[in-house]
PDB file of N, CA and C in Angstrom:
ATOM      1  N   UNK A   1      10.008   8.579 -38.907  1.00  0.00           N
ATOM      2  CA  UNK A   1       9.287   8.238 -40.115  1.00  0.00           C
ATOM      3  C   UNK A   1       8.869   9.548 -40.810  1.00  0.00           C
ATOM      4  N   UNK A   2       9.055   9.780 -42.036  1.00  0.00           N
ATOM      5  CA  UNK A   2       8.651  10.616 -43.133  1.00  0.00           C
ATOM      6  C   UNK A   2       7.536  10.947 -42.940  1.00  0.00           C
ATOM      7  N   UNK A   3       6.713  11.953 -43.171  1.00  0.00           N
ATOM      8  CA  UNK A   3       4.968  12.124 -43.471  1.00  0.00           C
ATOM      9  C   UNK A   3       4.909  11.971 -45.163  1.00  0.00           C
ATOM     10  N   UNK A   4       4.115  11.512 -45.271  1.00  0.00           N
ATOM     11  CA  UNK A   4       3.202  11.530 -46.654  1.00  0.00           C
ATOM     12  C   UNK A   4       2.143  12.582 -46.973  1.00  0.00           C
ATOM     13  N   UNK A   5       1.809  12.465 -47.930  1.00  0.00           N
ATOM     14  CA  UNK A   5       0.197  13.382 -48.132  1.00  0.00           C
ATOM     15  C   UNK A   5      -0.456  12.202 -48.563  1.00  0.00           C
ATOM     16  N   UNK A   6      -1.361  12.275 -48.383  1.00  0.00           N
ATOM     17  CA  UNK A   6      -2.623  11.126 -48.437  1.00  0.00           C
ATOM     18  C   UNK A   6      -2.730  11.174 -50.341  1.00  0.00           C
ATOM     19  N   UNK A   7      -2.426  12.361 -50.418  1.00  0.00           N
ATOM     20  CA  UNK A   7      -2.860  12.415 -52.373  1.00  0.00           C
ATOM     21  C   UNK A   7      -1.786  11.768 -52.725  1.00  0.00           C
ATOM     22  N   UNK A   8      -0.377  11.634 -52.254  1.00  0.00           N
ATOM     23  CA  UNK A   8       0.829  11.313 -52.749  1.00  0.00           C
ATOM     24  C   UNK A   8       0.694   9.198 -52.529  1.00  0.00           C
ATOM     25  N   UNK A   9      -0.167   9.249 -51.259  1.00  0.00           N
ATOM     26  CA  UNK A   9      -0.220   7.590 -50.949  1.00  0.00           C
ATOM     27  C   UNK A   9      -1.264   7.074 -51.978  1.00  0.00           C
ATOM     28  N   UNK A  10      -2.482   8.025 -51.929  1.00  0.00           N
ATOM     29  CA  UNK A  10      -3.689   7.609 -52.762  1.00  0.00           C
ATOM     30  C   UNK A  10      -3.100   6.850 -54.591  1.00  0.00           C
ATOM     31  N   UNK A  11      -2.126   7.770 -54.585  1.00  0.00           N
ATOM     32  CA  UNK A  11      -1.907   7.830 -56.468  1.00  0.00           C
ATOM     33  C   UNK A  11      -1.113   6.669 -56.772  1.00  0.00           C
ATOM     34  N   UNK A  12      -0.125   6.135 -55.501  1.00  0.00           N
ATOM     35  CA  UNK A  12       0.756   4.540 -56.040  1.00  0.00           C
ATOM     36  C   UNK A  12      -0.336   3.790 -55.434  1.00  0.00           C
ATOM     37  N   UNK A  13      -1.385   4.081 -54.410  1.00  0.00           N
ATOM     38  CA  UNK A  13      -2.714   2.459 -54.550  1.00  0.00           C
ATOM     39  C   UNK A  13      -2.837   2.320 -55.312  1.00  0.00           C
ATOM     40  N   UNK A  14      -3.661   3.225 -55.885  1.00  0.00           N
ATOM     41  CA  UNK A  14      -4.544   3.324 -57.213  1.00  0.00           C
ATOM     42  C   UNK A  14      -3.970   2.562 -58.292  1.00  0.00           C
ATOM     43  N   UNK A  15      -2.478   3.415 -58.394  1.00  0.00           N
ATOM     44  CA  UNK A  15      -1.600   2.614 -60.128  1.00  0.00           C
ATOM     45  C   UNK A  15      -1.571   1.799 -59.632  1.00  0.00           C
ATOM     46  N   UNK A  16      -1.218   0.646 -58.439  1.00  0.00           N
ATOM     47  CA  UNK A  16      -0.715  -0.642 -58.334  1.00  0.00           C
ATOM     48  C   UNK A  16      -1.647  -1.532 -57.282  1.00  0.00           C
ATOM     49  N   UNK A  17      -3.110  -0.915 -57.418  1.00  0.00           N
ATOM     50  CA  UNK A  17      -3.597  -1.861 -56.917  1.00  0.00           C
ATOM     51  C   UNK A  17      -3.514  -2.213 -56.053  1.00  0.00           C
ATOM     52  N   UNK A  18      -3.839  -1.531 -55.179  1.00  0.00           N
ATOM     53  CA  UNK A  18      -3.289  -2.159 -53.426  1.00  0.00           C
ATOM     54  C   UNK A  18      -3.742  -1.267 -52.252  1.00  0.00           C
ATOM     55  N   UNK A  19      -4.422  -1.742 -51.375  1.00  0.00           N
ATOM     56  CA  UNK A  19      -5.207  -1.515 -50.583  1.00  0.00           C
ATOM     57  C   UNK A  19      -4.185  -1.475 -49.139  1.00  0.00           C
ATOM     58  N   UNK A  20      -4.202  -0.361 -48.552  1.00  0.00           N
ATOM     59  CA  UNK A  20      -3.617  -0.062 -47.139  1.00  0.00           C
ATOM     60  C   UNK A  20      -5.045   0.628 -45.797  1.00  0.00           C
ATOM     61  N   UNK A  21      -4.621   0.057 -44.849  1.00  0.00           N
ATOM     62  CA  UNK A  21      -5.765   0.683 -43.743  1.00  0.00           C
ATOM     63  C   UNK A  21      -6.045   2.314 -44.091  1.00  0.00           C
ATOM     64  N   UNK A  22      -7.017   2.451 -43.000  1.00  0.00           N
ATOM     65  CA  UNK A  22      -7.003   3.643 -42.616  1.00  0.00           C
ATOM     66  C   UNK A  22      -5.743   3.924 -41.335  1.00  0.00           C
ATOM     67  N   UNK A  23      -6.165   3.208 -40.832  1.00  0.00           N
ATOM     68  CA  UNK A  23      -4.666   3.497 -39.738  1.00  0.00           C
ATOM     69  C   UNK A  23      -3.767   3.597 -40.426  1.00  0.00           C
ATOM     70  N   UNK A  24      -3.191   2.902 -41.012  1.00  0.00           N
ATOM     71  CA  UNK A  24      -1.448   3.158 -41.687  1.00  0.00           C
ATOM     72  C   UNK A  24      -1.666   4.266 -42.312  1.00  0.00           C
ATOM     73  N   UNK A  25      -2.281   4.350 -43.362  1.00  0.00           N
ATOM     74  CA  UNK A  25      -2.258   6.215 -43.983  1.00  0.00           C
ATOM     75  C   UNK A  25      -2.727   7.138 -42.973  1.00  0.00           C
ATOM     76  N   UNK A  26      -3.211   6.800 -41.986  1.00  0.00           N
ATOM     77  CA  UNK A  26      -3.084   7.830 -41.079  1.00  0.00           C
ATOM     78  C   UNK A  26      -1.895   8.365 -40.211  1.00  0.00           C
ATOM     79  N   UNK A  27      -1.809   7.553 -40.087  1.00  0.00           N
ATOM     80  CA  UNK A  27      -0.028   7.484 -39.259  1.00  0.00           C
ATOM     81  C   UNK A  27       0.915   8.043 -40.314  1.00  0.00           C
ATOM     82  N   UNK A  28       0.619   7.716 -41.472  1.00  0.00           N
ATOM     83  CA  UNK A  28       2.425   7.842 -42.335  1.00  0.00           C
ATOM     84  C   UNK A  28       1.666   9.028 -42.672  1.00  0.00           C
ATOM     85  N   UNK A  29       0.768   9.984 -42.901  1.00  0.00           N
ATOM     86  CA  UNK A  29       0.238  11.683 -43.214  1.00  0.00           C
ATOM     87  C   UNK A  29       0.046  12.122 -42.347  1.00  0.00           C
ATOM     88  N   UNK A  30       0.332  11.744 -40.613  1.00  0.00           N
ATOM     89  CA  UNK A  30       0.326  12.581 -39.673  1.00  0.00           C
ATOM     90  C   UNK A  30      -1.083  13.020 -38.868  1.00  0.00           C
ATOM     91  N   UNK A  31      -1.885  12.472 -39.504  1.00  0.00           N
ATOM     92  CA  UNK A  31      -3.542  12.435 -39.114  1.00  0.00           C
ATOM     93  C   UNK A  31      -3.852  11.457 -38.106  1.00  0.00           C
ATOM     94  N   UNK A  32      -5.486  11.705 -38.135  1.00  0.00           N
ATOM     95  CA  UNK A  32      -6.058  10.479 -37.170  1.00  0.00           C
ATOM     96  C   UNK A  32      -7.051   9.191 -38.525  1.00  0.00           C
ATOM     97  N   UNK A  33      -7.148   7.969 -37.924  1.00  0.00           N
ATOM     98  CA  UNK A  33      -7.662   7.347 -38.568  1.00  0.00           C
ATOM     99  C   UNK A  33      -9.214   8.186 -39.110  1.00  0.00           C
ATOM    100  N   UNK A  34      -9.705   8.515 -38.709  1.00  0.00           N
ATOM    101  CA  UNK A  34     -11.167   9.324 -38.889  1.00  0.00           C
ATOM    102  C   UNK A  34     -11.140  10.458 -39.593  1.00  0.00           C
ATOM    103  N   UNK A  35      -9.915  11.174 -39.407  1.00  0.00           N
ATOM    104  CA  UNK A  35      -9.828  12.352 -40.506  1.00  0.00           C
ATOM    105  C   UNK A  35      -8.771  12.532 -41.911  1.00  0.00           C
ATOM    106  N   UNK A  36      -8.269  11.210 -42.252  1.00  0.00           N
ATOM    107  CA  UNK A  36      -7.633  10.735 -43.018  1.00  0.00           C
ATOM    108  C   UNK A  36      -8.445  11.086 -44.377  1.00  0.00           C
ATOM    109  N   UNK A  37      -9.651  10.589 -44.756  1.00  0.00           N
ATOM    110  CA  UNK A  37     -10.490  11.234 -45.521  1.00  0.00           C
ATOM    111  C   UNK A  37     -11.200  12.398 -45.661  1.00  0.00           C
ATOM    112  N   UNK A  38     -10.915  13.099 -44.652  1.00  0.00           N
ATOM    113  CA  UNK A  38     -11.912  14.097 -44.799  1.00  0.00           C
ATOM    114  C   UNK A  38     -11.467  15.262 -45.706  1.00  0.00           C
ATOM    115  N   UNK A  39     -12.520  15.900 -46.686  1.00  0.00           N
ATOM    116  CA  UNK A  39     -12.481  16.706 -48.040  1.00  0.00           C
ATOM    117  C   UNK A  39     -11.983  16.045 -49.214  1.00  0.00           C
ATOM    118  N   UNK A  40     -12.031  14.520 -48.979  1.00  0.00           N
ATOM    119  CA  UNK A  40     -11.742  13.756 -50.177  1.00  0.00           C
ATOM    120  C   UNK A  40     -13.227  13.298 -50.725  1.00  0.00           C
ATOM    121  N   UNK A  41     -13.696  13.151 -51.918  1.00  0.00           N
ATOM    122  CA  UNK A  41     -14.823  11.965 -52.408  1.00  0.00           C
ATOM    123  C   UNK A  41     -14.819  10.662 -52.249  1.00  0.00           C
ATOM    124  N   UNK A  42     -15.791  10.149 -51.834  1.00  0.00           N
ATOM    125  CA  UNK A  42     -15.951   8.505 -52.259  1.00  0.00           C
ATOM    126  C   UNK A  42     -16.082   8.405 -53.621  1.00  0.00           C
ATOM    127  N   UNK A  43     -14.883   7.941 -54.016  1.00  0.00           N
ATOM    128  CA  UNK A  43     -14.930   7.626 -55.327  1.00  0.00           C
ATOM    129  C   UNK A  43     -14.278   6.169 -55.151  1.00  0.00           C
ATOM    130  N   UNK A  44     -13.720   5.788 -56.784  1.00  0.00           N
ATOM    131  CA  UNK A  44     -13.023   4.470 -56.979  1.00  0.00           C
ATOM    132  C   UNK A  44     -11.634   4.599 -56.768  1.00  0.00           C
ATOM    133  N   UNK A  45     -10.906   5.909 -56.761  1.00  0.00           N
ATOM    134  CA  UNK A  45      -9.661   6.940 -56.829  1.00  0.00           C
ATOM    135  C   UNK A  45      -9.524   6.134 -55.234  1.00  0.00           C
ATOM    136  N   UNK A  46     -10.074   6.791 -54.331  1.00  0.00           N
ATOM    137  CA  UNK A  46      -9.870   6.549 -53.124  1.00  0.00           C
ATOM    138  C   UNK A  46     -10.059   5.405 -52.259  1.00  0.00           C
ATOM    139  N   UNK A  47     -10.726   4.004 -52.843  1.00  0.00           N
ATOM    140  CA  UNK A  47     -11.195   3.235 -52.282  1.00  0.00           C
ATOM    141  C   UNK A  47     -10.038   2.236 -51.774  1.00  0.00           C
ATOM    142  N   UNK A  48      -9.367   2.505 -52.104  1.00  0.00           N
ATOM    143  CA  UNK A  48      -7.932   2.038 -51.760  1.00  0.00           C
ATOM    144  C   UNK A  48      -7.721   1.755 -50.154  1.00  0.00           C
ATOM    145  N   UNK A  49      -8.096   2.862 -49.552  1.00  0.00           N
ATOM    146  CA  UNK A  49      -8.112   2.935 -48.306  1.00  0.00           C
ATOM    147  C   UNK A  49      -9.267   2.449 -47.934  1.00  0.00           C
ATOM    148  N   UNK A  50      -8.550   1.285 -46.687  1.00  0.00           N
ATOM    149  CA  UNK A  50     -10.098   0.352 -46.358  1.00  0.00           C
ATOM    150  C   UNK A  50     -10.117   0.397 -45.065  1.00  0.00           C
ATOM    151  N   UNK A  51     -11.118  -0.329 -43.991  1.00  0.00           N
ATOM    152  CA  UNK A  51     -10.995  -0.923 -42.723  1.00  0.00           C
ATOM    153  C   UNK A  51     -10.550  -1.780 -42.489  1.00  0.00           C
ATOM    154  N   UNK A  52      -9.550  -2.227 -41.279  1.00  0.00           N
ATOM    155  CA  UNK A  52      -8.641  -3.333 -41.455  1.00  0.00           C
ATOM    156  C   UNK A  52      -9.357  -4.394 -40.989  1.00  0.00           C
ATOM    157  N   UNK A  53     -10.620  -4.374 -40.605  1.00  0.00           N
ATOM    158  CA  UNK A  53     -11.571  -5.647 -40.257  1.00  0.00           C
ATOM    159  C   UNK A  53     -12.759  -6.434 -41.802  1.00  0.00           C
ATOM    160  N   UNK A  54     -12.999  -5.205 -42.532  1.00  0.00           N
ATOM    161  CA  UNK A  54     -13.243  -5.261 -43.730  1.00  0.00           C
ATOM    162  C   UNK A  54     -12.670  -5.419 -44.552  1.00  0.00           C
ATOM    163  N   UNK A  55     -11.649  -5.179 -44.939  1.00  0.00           N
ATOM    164  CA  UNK A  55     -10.904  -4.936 -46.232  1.00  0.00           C
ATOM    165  C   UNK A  55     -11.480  -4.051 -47.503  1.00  0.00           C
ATOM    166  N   UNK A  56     -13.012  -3.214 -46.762  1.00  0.00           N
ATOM    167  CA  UNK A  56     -13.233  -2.316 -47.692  1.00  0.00           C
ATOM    168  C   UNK A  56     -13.557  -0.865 -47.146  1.00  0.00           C
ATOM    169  N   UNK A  57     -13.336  -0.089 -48.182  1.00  0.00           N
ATOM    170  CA  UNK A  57     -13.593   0.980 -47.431  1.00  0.00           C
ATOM    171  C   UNK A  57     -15.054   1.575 -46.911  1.00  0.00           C
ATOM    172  N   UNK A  58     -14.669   2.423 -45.892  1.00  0.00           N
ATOM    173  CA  UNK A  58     -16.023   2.722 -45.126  1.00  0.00           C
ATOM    174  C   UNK A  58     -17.664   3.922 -45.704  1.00  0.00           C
ATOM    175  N   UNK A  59     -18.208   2.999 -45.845  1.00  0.00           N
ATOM    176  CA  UNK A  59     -19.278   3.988 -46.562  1.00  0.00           C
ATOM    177  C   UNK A  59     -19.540   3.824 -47.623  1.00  0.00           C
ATOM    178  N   UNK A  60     -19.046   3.516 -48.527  1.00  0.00           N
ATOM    179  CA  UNK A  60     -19.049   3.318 -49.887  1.00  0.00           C
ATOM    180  C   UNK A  60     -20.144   2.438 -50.476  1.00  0.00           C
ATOM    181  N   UNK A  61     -20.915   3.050 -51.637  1.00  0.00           N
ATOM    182  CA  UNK A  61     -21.654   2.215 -52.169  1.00  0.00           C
ATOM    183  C   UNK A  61     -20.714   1.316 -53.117  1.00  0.00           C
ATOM    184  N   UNK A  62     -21.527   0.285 -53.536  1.00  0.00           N
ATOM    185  CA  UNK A  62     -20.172  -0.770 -54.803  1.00  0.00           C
ATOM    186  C   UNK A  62     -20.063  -0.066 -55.549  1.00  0.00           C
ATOM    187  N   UNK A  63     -20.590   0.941 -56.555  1.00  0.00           N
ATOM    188  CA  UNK A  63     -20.246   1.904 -57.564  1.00  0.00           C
ATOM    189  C   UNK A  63     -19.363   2.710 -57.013  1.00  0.00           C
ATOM    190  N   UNK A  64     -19.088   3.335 -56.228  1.00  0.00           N
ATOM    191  CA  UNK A  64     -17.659   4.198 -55.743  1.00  0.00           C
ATOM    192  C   UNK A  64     -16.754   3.644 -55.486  1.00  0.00           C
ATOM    193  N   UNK A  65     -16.752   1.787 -55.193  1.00  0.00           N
ATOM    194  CA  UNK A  65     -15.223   1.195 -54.949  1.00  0.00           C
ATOM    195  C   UNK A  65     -14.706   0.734 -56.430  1.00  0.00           C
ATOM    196  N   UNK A  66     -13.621   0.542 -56.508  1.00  0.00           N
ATOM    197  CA  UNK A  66     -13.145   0.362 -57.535  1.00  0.00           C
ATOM    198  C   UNK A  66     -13.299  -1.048 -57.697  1.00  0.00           C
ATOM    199  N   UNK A  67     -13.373  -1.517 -59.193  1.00  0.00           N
ATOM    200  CA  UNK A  67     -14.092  -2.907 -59.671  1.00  0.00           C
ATOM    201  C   UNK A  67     -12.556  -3.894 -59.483  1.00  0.00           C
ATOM    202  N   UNK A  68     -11.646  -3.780 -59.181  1.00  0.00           N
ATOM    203  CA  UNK A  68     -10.255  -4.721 -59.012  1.00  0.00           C
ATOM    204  C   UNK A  68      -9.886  -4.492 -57.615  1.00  0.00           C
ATOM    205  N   UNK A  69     -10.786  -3.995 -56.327  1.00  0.00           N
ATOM    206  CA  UNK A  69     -10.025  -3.877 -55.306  1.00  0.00           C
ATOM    207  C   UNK A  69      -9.666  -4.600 -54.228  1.00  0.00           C
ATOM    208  N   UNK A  70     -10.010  -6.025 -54.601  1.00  0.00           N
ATOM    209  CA  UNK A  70      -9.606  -7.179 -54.309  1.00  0.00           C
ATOM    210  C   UNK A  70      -8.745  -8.391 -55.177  1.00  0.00           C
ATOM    211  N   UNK A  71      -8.119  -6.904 -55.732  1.00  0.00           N
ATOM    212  CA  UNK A  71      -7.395  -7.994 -57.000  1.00  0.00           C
ATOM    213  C   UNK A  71      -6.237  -8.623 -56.008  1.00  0.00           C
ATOM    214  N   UNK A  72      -5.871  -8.047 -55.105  1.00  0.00           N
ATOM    215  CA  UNK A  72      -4.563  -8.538 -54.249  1.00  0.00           C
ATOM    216  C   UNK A  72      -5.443  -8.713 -53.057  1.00  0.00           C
ATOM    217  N   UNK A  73      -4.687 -10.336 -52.493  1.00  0.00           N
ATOM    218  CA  UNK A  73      -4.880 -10.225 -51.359  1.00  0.00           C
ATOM    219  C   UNK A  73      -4.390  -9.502 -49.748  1.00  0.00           C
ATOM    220  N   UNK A  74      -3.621  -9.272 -49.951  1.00  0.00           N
ATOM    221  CA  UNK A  74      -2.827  -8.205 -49.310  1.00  0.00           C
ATOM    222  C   UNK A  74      -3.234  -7.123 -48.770  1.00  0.00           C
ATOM    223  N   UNK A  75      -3.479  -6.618 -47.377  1.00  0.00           N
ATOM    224  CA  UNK A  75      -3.961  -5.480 -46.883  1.00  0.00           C
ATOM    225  C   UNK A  75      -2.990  -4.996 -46.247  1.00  0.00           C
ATOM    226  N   UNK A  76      -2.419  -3.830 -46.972  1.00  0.00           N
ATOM    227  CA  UNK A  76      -0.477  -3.139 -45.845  1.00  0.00           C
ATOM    228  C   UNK A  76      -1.285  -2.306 -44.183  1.00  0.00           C
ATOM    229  N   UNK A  77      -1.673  -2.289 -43.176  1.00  0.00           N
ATOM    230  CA  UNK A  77      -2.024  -2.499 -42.132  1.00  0.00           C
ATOM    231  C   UNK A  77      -1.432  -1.766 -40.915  1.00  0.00           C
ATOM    232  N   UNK A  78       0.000  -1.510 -41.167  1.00  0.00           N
ATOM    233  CA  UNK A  78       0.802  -0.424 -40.751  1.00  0.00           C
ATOM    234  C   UNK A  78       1.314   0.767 -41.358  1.00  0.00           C
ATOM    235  N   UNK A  79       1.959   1.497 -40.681  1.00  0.00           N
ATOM    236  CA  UNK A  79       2.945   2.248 -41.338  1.00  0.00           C
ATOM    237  C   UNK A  79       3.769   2.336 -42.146  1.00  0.00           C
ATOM    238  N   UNK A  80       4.868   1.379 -40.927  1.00  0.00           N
ATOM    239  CA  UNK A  80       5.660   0.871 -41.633  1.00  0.00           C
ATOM    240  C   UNK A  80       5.819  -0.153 -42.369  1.00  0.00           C
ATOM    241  N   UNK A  81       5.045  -0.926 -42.735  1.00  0.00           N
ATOM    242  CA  UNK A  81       4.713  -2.050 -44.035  1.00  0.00           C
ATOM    243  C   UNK A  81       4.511  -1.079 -45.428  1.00  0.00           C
ATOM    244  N   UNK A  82       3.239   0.445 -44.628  1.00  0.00           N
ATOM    245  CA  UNK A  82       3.185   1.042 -46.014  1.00  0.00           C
ATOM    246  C   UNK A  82       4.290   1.837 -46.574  1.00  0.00           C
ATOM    247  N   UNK A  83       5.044   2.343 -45.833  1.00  0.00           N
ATOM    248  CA  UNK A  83       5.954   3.092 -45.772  1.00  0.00           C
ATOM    249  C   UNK A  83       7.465   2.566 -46.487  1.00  0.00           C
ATOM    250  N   UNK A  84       7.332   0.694 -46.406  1.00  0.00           N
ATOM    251  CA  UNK A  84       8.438   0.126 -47.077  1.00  0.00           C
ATOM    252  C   UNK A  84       7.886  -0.081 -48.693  1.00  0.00           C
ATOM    253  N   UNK A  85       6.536  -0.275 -48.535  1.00  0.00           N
ATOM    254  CA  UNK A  85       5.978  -0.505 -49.981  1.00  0.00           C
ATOM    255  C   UNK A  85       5.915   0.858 -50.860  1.00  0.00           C
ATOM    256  N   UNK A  86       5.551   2.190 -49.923  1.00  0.00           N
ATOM    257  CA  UNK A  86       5.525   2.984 -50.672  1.00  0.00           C
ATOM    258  C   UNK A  86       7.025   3.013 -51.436  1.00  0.00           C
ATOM    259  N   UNK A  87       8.056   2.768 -50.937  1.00  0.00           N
ATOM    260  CA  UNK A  87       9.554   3.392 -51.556  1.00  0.00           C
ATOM    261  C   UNK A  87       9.873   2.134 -52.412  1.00  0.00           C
ATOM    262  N   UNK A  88       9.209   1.390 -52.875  1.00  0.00           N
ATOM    263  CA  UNK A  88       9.494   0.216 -53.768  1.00  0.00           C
ATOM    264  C   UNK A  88       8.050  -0.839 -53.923  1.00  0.00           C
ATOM    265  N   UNK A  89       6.668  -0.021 -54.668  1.00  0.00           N
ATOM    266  CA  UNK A  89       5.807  -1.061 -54.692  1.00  0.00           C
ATOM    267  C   UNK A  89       5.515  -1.772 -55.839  1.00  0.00           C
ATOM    268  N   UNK A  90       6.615  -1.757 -56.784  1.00  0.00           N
ATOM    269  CA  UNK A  90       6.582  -3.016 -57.914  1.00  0.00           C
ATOM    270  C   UNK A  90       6.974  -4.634 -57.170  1.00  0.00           C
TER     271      UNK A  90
END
């Protein structure tokens, strides 16, 4: 499997709305689930990335998640789920 950069996964959530674990972007950028974020902001940019028991991300007040991030029900959960969506997520 390919590595990603977390900025390169962050930027097709964001445009298309769609929420993947922390595990799966950890795995497909070569990290650990826990340091997947680290030197990023809680912002709305990043909220993309959630807990796979939550479906939101960790820490976040509601003003830093983004206001559509339950527009899909859909949480990609692996790797390789994100890894097929990343190369075709229309």
């Amino acid at each position: 499997m390919t590595h990603r950069s977390v900025r390169s996964i962050v930027e097709l959530l964001d445009r298309f709305h769609q929420r993947a674990t922390y595990g799966a972007v950890a795995e497909l950028a070569g990290k650990t689930p826990r340091s997947v974020m680290q030197g990023l902001p809680r912002n709305w940019r990043h909220s993309w990335i959630v807990n796979k028991d939550t479906g939101e991300p960790s820490e976040y007040h509601l003003l830093q998640k983004h206001r559509e991030l339950k527009e899909r029900d859909e949480i990609l959960d692996t790797a390789d789920a994100l890894a097929v969506w990343l190369d075709n997520p229309y």
